[in-house]
PDB file of N, CA and C in Angstrom:
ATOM      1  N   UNK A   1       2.271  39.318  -0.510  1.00  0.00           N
ATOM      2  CA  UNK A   1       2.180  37.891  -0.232  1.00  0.00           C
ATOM      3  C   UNK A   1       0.797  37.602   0.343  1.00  0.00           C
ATOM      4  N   UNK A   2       0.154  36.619  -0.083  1.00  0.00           N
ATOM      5  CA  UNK A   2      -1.313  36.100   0.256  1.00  0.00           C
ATOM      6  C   UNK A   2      -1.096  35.010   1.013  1.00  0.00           C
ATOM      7  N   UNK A   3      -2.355  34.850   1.536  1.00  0.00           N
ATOM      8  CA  UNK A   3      -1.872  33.755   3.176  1.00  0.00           C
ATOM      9  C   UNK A   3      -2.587  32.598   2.048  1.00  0.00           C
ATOM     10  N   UNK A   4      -2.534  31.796   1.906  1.00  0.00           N
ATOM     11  CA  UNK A   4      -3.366  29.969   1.584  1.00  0.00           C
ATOM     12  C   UNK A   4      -4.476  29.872   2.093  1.00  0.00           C
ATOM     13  N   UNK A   5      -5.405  29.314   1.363  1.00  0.00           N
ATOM     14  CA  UNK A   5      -6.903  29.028   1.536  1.00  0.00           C
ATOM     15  C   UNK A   5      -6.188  27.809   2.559  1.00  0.00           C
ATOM     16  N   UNK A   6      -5.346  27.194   2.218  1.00  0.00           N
ATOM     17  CA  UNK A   6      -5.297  25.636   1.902  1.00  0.00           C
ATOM     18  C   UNK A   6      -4.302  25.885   3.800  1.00  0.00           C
ATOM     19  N   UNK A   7      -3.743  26.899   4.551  1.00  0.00           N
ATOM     20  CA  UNK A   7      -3.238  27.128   6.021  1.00  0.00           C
ATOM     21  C   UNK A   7      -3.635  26.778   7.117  1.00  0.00           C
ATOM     22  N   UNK A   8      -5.472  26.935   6.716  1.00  0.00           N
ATOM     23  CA  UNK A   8      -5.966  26.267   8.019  1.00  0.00           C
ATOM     24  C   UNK A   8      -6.361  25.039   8.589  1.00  0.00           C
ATOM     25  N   UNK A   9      -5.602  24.392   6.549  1.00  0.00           N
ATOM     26  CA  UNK A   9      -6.006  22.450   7.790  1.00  0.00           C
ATOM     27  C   UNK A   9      -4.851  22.171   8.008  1.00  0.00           C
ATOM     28  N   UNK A  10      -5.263  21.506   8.981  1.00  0.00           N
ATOM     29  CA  UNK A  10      -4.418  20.754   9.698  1.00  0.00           C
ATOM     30  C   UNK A  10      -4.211  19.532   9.287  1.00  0.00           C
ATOM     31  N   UNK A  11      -2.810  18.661   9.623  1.00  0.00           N
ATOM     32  CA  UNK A  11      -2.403  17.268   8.883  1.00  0.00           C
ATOM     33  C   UNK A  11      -3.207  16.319   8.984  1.00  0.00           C
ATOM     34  N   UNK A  12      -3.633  15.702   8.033  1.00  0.00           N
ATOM     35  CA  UNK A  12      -4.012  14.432   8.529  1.00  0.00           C
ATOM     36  C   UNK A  12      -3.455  13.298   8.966  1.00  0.00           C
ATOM     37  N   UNK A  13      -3.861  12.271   9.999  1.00  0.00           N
ATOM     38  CA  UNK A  13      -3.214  11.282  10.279  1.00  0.00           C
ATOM     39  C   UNK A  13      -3.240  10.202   9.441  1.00  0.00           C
ATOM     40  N   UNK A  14      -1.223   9.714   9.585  1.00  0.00           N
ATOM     41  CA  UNK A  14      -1.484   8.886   8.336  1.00  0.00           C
ATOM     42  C   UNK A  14      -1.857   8.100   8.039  1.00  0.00           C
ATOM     43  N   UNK A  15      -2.815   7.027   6.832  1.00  0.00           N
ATOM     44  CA  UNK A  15      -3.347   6.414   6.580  1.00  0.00           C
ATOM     45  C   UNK A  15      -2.881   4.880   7.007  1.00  0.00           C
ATOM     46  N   UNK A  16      -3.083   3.845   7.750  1.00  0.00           N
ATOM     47  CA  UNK A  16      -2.784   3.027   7.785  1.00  0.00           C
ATOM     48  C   UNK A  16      -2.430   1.809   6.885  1.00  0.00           C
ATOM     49  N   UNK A  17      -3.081   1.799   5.715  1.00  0.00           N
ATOM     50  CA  UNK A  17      -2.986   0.941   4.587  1.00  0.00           C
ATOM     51  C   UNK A  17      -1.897   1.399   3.947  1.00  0.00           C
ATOM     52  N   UNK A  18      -1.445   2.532   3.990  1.00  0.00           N
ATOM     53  CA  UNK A  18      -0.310   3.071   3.016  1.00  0.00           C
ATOM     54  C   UNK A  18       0.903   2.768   3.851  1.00  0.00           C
ATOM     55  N   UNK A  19       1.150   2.663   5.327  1.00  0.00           N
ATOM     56  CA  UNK A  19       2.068   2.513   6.395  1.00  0.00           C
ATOM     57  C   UNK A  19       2.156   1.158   6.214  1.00  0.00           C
ATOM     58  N   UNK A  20       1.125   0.412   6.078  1.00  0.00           N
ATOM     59  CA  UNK A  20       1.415  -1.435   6.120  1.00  0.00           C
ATOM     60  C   UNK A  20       2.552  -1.592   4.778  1.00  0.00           C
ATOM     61  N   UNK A  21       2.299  -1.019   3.534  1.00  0.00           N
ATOM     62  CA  UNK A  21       2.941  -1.074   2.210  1.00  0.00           C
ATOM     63  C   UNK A  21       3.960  -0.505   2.562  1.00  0.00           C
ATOM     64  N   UNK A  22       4.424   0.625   3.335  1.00  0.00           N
ATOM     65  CA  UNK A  22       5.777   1.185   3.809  1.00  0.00           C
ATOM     66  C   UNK A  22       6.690   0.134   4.398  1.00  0.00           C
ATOM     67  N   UNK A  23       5.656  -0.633   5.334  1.00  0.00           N
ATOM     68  CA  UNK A  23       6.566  -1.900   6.079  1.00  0.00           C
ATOM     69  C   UNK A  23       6.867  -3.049   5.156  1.00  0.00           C
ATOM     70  N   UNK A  24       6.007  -3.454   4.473  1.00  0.00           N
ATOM     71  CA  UNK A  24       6.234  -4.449   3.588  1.00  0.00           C
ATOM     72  C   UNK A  24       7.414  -4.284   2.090  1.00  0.00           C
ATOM     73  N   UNK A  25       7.752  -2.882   2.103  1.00  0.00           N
ATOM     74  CA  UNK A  25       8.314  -2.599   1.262  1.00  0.00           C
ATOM     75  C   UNK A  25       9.829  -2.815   2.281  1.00  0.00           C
ATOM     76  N   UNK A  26      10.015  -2.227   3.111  1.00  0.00           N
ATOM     77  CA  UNK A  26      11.164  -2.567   3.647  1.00  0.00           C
ATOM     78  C   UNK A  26      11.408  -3.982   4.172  1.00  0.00           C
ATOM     79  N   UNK A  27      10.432  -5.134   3.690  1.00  0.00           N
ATOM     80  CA  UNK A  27      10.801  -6.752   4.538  1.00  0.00           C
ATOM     81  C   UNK A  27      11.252  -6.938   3.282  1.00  0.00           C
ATOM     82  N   UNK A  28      12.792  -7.798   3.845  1.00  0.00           N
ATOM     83  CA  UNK A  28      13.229  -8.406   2.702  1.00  0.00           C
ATOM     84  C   UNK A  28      12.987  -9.817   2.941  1.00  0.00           C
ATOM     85  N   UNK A  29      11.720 -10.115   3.324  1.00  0.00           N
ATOM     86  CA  UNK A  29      11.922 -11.540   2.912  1.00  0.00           C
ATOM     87  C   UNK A  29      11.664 -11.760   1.570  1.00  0.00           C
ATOM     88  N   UNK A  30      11.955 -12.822   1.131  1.00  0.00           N
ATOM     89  CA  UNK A  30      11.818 -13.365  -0.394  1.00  0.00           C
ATOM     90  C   UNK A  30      10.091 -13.842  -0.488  1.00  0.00           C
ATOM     91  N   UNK A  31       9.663 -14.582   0.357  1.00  0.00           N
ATOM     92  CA  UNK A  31       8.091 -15.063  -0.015  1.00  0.00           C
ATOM     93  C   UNK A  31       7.127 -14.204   0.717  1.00  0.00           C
ATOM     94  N   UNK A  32       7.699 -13.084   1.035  1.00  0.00           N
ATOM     95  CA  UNK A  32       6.422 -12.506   1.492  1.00  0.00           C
ATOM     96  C   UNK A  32       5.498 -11.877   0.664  1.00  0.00           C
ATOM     97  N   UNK A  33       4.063 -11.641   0.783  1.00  0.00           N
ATOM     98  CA  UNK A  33       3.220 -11.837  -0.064  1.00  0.00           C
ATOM     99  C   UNK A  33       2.132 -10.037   0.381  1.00  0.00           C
ATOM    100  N   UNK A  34       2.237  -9.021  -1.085  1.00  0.00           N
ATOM    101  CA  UNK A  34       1.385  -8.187  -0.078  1.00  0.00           C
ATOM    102  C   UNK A  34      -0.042  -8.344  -0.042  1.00  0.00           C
ATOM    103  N   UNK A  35      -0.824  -8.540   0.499  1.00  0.00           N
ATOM    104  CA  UNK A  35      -2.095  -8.686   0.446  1.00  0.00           C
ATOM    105  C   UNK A  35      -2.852  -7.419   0.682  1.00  0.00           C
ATOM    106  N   UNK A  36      -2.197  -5.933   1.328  1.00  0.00           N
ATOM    107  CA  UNK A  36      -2.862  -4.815   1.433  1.00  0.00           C
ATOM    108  C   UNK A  36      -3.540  -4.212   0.577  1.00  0.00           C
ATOM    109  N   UNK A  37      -3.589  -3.960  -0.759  1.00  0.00           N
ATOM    110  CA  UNK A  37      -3.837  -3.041  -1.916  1.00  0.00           C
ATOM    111  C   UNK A  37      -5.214  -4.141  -2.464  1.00  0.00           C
ATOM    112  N   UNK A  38      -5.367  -5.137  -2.440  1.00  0.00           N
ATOM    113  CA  UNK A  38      -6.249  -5.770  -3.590  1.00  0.00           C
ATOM    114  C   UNK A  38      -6.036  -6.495  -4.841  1.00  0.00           C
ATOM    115  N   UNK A  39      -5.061  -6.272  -5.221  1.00  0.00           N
ATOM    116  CA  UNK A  39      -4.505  -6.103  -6.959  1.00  0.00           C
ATOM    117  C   UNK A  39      -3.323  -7.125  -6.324  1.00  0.00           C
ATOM    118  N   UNK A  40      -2.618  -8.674  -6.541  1.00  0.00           N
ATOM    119  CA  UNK A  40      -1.944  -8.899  -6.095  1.00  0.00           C
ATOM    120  C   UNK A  40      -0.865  -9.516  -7.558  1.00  0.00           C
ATOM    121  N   UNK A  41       0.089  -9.043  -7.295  1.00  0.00           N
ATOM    122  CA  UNK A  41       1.379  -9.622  -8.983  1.00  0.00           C
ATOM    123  C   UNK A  41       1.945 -10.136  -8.002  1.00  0.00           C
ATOM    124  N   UNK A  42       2.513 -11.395  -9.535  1.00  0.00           N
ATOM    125  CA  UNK A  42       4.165 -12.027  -9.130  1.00  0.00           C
ATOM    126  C   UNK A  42       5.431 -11.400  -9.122  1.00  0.00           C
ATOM    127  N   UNK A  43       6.230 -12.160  -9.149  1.00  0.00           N
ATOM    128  CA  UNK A  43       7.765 -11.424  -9.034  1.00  0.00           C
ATOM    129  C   UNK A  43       7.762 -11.081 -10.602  1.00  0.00           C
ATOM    130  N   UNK A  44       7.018 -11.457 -11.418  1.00  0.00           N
ATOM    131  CA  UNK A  44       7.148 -10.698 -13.157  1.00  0.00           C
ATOM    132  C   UNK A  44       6.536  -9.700 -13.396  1.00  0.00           C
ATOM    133  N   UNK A  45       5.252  -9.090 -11.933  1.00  0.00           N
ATOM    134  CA  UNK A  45       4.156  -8.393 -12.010  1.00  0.00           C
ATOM    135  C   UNK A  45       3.052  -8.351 -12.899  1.00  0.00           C
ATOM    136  N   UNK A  46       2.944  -9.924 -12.825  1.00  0.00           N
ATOM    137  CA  UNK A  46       1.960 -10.383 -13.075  1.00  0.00           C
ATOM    138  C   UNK A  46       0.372 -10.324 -12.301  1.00  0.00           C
ATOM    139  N   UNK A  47      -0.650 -10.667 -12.602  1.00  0.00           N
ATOM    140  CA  UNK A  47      -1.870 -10.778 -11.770  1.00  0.00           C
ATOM    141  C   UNK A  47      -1.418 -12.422 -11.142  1.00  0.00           C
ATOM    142  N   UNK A  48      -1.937 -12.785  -9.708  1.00  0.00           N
ATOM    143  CA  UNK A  48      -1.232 -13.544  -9.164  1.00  0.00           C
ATOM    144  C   UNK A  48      -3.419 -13.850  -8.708  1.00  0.00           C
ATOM    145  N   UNK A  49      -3.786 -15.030  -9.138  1.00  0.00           N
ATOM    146  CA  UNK A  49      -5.167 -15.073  -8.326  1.00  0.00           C
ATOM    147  C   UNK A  49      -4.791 -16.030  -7.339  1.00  0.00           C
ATOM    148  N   UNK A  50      -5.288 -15.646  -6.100  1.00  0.00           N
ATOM    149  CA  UNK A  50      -4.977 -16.442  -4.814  1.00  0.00           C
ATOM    150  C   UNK A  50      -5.680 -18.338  -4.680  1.00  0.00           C
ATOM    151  N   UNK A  51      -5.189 -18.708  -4.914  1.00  0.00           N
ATOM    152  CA  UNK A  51      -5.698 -20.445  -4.857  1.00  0.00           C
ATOM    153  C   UNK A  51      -7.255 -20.303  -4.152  1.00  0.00           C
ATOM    154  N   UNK A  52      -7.300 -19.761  -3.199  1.00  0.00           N
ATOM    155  CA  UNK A  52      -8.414 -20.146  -2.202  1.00  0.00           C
ATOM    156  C   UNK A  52      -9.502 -19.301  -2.876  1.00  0.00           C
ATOM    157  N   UNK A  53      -9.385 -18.424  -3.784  1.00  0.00           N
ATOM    158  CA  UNK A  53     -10.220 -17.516  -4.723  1.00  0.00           C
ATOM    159  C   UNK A  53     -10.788 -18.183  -5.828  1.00  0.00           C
ATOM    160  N   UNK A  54     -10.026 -19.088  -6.235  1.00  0.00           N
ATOM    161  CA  UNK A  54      -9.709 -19.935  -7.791  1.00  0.00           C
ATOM    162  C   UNK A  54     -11.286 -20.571  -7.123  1.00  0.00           C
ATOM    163  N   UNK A  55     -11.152 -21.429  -6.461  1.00  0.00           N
ATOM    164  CA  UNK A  55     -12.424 -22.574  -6.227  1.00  0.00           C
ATOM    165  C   UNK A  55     -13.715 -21.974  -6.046  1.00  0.00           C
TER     166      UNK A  55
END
């Protein structure tokens, strides 16, 4: 048995942008909107361009 190159790192702490999408995945509200990622779809998963972007 061979020891892992890959043993001596240590965890990284977890990413915060991926934890916001963890929370937002568990809100059930109906209009909530994710804005974390960039890329934003509708409920058809569609591209959704934000009004205030449009002008």
């Amino acid at each position: 048995m061979s020891i892992s190159r890959f043993s001596v790192l240590k965890p990284s702490t977890p990413d915060a942008i991926f934890a916001l999408v963890g929370r937002f995945n568990l809100d059930k509200n109906p209009n909530k909107i994710n804005l974390a990622i960039g890329a934003y779809k509708d409920e058809n998963q569609k591209p959704w361009v934000l009004p205030s972007v449009k002008l």
